[in-house]
PDB file of N, CA and C in Angstrom:
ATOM      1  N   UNK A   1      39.327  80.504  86.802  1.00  0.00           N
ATOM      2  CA  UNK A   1      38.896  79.777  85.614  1.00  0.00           C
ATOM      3  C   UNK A   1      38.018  80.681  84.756  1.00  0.00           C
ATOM      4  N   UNK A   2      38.348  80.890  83.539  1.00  0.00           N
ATOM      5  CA  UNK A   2      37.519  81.488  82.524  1.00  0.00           C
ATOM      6  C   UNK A   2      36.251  81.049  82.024  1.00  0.00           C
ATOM      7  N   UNK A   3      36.398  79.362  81.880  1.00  0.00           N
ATOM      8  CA  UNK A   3      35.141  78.536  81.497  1.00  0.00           C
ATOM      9  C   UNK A   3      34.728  77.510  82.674  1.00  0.00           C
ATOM     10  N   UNK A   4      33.796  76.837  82.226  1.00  0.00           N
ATOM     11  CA  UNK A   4      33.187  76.373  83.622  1.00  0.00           C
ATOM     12  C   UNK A   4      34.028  74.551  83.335  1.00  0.00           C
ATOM     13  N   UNK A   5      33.865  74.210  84.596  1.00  0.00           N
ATOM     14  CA  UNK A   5      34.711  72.627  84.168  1.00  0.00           C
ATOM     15  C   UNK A   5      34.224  72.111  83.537  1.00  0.00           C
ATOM     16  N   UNK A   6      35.207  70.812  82.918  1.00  0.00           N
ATOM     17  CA  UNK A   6      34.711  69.901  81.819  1.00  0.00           C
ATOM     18  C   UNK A   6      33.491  69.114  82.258  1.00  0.00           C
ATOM     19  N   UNK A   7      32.678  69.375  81.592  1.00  0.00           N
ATOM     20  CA  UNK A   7      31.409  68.412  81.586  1.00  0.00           C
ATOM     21  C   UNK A   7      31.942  66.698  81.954  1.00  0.00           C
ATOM     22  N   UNK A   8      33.218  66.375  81.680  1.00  0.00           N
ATOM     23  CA  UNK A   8      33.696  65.248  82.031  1.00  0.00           C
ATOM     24  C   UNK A   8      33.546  64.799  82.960  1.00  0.00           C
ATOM     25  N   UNK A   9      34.088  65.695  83.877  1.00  0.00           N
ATOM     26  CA  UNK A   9      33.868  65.470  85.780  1.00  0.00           C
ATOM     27  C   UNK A   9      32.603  66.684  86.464  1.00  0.00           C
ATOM     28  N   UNK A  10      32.039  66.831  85.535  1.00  0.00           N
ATOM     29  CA  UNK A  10      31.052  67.911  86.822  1.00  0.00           C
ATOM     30  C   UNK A  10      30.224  66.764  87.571  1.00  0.00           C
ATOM     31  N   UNK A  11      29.546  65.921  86.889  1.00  0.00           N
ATOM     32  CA  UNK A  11      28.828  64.651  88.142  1.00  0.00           C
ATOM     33  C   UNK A  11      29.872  64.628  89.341  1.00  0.00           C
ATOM     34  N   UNK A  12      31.243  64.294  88.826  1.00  0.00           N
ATOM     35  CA  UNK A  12      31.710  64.032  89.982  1.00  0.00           C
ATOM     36  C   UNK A  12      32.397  64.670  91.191  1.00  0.00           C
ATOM     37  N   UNK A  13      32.359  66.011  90.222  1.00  0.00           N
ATOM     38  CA  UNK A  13      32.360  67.251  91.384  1.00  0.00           C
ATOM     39  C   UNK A  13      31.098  67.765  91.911  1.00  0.00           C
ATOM     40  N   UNK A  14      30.094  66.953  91.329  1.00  0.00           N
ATOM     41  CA  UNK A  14      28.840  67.320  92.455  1.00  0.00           C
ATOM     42  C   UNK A  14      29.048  66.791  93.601  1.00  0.00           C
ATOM     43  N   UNK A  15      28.885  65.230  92.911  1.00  0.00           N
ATOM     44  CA  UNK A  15      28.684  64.130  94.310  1.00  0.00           C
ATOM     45  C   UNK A  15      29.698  64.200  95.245  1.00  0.00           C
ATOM     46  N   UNK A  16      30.686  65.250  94.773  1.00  0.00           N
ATOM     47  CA  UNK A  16      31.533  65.563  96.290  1.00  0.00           C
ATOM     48  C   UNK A  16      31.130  66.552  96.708  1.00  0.00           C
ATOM     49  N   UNK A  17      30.438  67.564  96.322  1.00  0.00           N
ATOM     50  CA  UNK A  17      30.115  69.095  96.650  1.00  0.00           C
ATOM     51  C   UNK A  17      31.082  69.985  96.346  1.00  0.00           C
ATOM     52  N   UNK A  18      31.726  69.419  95.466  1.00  0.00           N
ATOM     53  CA  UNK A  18      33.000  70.393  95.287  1.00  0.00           C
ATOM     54  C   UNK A  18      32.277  71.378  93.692  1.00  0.00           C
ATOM     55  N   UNK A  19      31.183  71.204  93.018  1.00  0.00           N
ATOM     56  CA  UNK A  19      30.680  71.760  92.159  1.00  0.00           C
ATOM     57  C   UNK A  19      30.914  73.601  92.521  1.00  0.00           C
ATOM     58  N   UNK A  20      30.302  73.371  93.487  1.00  0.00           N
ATOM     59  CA  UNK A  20      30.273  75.675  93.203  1.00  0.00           C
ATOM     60  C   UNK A  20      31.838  75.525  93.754  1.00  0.00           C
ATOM     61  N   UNK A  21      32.757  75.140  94.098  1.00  0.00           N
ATOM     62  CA  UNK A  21      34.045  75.701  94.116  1.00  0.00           C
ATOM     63  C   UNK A  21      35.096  75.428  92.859  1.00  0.00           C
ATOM     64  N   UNK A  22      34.321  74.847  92.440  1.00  0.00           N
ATOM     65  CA  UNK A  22      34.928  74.823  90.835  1.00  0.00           C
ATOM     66  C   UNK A  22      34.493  75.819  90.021  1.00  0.00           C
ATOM     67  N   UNK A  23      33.552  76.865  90.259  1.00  0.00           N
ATOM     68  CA  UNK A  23      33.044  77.805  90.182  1.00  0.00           C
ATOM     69  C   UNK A  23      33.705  78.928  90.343  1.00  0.00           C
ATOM     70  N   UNK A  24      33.972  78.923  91.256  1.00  0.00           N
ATOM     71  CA  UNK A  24      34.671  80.014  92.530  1.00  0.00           C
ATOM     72  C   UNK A  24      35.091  81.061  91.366  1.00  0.00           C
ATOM     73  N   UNK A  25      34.751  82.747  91.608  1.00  0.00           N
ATOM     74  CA  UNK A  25      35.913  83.353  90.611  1.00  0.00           C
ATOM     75  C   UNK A  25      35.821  83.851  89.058  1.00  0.00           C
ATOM     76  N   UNK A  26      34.774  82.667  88.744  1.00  0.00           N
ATOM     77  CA  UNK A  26      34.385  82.885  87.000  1.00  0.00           C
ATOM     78  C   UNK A  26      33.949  84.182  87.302  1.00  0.00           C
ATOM     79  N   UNK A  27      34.345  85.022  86.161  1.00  0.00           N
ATOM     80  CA  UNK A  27      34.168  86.236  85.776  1.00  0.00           C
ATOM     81  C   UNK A  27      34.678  87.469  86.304  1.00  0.00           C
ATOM     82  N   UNK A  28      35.532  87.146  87.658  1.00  0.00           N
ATOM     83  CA  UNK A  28      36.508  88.222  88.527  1.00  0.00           C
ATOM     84  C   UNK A  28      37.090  88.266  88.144  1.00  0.00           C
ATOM     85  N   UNK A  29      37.661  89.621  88.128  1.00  0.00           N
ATOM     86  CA  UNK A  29      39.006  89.655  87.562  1.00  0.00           C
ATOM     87  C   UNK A  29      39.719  90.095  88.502  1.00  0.00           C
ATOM     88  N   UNK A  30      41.079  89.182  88.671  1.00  0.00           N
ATOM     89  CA  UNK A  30      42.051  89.314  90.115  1.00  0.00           C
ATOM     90  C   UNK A  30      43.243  90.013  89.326  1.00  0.00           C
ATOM     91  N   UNK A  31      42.904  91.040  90.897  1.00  0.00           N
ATOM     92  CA  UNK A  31      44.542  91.961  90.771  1.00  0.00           C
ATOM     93  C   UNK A  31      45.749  91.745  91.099  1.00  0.00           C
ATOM     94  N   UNK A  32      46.654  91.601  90.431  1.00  0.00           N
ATOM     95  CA  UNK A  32      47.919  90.967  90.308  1.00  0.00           C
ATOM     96  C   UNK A  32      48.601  91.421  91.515  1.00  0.00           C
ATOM     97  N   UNK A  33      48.833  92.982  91.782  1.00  0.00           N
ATOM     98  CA  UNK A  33      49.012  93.639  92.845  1.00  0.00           C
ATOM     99  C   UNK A  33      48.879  93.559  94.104  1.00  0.00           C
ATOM    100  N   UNK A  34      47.485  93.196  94.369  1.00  0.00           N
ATOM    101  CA  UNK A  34      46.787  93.260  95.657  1.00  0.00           C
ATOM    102  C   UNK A  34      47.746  91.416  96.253  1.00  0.00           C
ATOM    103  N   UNK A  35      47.495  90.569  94.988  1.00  0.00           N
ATOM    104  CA  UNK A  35      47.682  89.309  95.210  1.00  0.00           C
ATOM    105  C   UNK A  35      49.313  89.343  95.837  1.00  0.00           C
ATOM    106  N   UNK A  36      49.902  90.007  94.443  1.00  0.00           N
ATOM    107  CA  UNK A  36      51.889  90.035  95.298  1.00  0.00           C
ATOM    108  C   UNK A  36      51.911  90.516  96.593  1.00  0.00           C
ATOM    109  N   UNK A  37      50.937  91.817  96.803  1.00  0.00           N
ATOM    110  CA  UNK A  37      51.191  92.393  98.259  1.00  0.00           C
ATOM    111  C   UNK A  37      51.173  91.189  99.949  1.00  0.00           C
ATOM    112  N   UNK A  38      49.662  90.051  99.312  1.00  0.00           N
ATOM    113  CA  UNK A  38      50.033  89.291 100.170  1.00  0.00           C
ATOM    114  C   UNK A  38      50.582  88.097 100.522  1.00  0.00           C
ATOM    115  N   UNK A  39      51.220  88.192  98.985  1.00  0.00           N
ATOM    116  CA  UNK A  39      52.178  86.791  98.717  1.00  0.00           C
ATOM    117  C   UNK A  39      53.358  87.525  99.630  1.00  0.00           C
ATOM    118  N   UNK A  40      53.714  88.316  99.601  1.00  0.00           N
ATOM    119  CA  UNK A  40      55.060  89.052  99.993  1.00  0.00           C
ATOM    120  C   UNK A  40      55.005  88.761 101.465  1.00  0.00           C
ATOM    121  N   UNK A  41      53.677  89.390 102.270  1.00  0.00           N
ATOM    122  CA  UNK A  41      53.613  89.000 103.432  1.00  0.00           C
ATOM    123  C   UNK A  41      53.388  88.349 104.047  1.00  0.00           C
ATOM    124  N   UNK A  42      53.432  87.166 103.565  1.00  0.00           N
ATOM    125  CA  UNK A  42      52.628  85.762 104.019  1.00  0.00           C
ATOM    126  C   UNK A  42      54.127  85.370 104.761  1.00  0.00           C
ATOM    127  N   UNK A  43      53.630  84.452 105.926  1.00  0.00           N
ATOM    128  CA  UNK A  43      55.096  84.381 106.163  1.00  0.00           C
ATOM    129  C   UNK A  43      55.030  81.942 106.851  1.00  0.00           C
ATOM    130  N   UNK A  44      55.542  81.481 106.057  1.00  0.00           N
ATOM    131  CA  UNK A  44      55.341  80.295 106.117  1.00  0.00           C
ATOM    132  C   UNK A  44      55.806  79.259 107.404  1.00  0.00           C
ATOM    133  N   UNK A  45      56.655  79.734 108.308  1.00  0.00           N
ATOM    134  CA  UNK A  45      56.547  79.491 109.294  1.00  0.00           C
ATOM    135  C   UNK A  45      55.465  79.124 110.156  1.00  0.00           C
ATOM    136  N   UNK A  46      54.805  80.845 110.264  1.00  0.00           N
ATOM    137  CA  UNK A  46      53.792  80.675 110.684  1.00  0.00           C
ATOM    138  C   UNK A  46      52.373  80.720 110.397  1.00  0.00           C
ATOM    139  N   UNK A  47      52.261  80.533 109.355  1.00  0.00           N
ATOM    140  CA  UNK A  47      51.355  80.672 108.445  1.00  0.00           C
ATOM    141  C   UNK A  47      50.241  81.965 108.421  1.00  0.00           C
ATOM    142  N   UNK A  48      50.815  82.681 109.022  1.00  0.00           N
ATOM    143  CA  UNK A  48      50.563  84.122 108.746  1.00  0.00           C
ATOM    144  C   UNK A  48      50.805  85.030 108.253  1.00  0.00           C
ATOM    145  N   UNK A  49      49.658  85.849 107.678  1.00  0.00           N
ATOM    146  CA  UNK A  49      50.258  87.041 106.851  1.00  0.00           C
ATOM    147  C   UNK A  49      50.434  88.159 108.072  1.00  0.00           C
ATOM    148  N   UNK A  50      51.738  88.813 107.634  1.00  0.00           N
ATOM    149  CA  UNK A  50      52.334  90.393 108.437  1.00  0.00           C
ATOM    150  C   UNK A  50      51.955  91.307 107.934  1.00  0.00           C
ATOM    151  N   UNK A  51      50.839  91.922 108.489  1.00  0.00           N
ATOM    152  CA  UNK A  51      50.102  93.268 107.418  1.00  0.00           C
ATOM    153  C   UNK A  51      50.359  94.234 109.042  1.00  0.00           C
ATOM    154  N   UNK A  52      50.687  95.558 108.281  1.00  0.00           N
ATOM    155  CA  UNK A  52      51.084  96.881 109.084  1.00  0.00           C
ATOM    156  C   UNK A  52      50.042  96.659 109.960  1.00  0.00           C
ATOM    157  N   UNK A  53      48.751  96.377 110.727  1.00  0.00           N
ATOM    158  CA  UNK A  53      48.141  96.344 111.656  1.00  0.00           C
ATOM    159  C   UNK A  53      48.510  94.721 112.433  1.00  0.00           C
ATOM    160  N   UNK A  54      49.051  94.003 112.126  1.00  0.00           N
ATOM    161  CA  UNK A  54      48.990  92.662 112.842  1.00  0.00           C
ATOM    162  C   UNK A  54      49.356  91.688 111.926  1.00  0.00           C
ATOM    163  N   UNK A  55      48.925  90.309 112.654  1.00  0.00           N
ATOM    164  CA  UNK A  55      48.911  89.516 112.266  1.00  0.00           C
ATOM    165  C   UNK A  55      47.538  88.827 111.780  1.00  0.00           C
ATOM    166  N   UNK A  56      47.308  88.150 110.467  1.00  0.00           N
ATOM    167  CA  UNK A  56      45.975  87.306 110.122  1.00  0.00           C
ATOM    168  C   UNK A  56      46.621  86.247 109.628  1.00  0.00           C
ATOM    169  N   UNK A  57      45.247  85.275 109.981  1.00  0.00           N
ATOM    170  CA  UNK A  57      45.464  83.719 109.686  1.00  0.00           C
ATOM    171  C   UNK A  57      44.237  83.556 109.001  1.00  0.00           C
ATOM    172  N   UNK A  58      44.368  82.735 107.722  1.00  0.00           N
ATOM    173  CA  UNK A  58      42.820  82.311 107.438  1.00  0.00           C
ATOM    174  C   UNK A  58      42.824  80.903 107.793  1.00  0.00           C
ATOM    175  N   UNK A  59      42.006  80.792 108.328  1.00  0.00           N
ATOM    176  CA  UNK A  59      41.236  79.213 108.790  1.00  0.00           C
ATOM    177  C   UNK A  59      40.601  79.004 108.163  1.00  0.00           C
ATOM    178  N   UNK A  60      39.883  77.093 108.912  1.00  0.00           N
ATOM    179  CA  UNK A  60      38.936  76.506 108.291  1.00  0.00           C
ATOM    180  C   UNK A  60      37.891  76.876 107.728  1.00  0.00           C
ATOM    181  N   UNK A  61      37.247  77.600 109.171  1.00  0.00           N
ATOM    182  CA  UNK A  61      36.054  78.742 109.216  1.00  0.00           C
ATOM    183  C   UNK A  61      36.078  79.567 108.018  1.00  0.00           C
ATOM    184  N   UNK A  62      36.827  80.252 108.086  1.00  0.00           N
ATOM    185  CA  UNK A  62      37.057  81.572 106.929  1.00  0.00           C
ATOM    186  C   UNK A  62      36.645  80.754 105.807  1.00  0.00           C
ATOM    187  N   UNK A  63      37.327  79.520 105.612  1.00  0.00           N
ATOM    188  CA  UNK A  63      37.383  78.954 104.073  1.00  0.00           C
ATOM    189  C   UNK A  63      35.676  78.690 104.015  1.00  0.00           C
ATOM    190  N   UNK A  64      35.252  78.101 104.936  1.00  0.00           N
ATOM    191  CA  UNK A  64      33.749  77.329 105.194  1.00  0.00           C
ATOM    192  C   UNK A  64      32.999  78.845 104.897  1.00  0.00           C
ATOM    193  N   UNK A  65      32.776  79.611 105.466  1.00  0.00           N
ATOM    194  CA  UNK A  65      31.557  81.309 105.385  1.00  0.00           C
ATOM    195  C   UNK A  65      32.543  81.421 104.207  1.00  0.00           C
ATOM    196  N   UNK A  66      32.987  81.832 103.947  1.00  0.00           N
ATOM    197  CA  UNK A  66      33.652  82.603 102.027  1.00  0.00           C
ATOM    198  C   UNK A  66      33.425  81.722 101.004  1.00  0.00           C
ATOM    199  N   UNK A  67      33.774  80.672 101.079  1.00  0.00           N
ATOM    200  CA  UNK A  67      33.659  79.149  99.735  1.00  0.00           C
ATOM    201  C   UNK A  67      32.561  78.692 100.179  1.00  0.00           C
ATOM    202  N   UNK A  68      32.097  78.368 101.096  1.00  0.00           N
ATOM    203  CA  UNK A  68      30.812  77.656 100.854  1.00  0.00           C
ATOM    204  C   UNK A  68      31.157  75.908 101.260  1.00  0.00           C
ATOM    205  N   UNK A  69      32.776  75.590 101.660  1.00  0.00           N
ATOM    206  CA  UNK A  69      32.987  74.510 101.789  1.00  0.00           C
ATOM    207  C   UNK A  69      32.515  73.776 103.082  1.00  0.00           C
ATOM    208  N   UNK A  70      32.055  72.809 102.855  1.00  0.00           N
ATOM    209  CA  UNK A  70      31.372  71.765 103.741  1.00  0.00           C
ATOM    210  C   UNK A  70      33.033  70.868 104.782  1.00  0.00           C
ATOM    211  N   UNK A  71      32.845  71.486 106.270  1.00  0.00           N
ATOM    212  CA  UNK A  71      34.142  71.050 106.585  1.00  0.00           C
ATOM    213  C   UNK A  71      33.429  70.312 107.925  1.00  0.00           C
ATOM    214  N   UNK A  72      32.630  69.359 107.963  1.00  0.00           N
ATOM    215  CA  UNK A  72      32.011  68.350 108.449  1.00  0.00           C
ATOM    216  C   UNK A  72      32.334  66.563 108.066  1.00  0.00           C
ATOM    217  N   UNK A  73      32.522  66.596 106.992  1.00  0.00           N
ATOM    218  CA  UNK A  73      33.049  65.562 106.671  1.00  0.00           C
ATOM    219  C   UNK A  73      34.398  64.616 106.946  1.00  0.00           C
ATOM    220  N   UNK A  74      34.899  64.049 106.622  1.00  0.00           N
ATOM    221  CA  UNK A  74      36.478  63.166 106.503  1.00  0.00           C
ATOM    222  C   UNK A  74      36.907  64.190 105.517  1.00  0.00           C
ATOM    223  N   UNK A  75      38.532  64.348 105.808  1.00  0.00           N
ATOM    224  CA  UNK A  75      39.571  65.113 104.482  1.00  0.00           C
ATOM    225  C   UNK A  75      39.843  63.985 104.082  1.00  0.00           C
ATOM    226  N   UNK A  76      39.997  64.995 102.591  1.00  0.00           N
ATOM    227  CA  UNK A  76      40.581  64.055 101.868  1.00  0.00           C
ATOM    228  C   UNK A  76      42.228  64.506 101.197  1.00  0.00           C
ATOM    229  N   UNK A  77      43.298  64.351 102.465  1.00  0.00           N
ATOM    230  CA  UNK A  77      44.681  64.256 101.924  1.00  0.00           C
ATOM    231  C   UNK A  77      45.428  62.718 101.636  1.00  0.00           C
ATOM    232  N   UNK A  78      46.348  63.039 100.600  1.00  0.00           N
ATOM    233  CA  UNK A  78      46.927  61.408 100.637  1.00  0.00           C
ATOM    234  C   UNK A  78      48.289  62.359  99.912  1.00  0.00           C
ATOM    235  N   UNK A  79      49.107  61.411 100.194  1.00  0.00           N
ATOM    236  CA  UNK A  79      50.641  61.905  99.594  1.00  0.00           C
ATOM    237  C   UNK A  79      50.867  60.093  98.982  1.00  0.00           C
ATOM    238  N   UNK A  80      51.284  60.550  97.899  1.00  0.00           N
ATOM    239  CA  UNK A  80      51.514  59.413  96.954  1.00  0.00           C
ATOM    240  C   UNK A  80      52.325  59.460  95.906  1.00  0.00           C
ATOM    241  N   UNK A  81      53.510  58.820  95.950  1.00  0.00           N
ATOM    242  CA  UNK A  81      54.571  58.618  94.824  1.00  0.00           C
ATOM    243  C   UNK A  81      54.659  57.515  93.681  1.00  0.00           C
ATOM    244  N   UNK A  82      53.489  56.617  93.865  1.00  0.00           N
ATOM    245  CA  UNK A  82      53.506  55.641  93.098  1.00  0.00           C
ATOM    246  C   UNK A  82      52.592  54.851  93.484  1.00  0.00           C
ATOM    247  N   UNK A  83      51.243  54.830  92.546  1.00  0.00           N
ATOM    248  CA  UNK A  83      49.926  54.310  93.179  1.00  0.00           C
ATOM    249  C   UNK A  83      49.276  53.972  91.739  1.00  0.00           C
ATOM    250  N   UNK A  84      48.228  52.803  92.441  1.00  0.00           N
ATOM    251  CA  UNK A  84      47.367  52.374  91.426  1.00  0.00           C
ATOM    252  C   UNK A  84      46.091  53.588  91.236  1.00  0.00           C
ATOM    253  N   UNK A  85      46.513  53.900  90.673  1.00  0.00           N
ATOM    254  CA  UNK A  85      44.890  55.909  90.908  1.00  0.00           C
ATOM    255  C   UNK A  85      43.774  55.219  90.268  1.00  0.00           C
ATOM    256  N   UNK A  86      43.697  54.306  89.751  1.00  0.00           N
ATOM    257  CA  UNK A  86      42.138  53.229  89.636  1.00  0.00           C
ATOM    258  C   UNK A  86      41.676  53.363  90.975  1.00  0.00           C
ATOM    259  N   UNK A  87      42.229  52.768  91.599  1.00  0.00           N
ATOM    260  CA  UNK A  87      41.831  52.181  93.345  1.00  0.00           C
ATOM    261  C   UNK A  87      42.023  53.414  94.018  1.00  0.00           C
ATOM    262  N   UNK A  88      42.718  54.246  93.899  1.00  0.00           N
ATOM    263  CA  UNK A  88      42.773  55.440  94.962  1.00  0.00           C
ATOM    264  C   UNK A  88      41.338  56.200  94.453  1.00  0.00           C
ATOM    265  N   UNK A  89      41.305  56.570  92.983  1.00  0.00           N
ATOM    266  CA  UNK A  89      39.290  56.914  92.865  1.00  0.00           C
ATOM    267  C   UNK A  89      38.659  56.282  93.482  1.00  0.00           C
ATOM    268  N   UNK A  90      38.660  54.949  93.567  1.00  0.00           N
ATOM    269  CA  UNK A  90      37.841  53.900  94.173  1.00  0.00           C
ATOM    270  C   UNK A  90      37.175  54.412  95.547  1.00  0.00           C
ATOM    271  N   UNK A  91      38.313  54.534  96.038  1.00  0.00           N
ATOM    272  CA  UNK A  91      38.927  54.314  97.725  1.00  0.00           C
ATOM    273  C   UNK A  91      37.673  55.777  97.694  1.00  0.00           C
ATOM    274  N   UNK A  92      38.364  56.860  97.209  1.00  0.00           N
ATOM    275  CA  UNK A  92      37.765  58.418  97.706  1.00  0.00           C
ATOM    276  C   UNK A  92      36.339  59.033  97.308  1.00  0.00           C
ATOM    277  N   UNK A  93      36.197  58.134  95.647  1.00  0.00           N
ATOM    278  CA  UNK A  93      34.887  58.447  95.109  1.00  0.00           C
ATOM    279  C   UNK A  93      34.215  57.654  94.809  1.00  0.00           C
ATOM    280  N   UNK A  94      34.203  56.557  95.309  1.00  0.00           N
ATOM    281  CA  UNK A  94      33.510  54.963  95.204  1.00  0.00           C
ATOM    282  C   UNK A  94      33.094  54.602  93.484  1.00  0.00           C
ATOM    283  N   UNK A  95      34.056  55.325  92.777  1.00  0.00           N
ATOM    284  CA  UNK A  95      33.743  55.018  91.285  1.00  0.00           C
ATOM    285  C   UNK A  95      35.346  55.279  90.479  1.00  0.00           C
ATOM    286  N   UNK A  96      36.221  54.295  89.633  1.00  0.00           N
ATOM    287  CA  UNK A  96      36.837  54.215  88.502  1.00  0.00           C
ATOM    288  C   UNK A  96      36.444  54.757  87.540  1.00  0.00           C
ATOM    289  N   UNK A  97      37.509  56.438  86.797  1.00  0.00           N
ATOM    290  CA  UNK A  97      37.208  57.261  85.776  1.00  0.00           C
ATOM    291  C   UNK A  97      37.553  55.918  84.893  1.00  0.00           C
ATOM    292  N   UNK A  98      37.406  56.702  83.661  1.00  0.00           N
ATOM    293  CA  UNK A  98      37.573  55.474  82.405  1.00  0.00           C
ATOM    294  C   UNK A  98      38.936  55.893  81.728  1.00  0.00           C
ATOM    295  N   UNK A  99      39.205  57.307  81.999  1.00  0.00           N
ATOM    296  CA  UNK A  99      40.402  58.126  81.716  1.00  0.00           C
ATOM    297  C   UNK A  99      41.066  59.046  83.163  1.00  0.00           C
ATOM    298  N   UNK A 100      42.300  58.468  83.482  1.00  0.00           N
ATOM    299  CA  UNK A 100      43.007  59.238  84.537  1.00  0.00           C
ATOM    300  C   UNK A 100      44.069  59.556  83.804  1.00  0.00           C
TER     301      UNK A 100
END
């Protein structure tokens, strides 16, 4: 991200803690290169990348010490094809945007 998020939702990317990972990145500049090299080797099976010394996996951990993410809590996945997203905010952030 070039600019910082919309002032729209930053409250509500606090009150999840998701604020500094909306962050993440401002002002790096990512190498296109480095990125294909491990798109190429990523291998989805097993969700490992094949780099000339081995095999790596990034985990939870990794994500938690690098991002800063809080992985103590409940996840929050849902797969949904057709939902009231009033009530699914409800449900996840105990508050209805005024615009979804």
């Amino acid at each position: 991200m070039s600019c910082p998020p919309s002032p729209l939702i930053e409250n509500y990317l606090r009150e999840t803690d998701f604020w500094h990972v909306a962050n993440i990145g401002r002002g790096c500049k990512l190498d296109p290169k480095l990125i294909s090299a491990f798109i190429e080797r990523w291998r989805l099976e097993t969700h490992t990348f094949h780099l000339p010394y081995g095999e790596c996996t990034i985990t939870l951990k990794d994500l938690q010490l690098q991002l800063g993410l809080l992985v103590d809590r409940s996840v929050l996945i849902r797969s949904v094809q057709f939902a009231d997203w009033g009530a699914i905010c409800y449900d996840l952030f105990g508050a209805i945007l005024d615009n979804i």
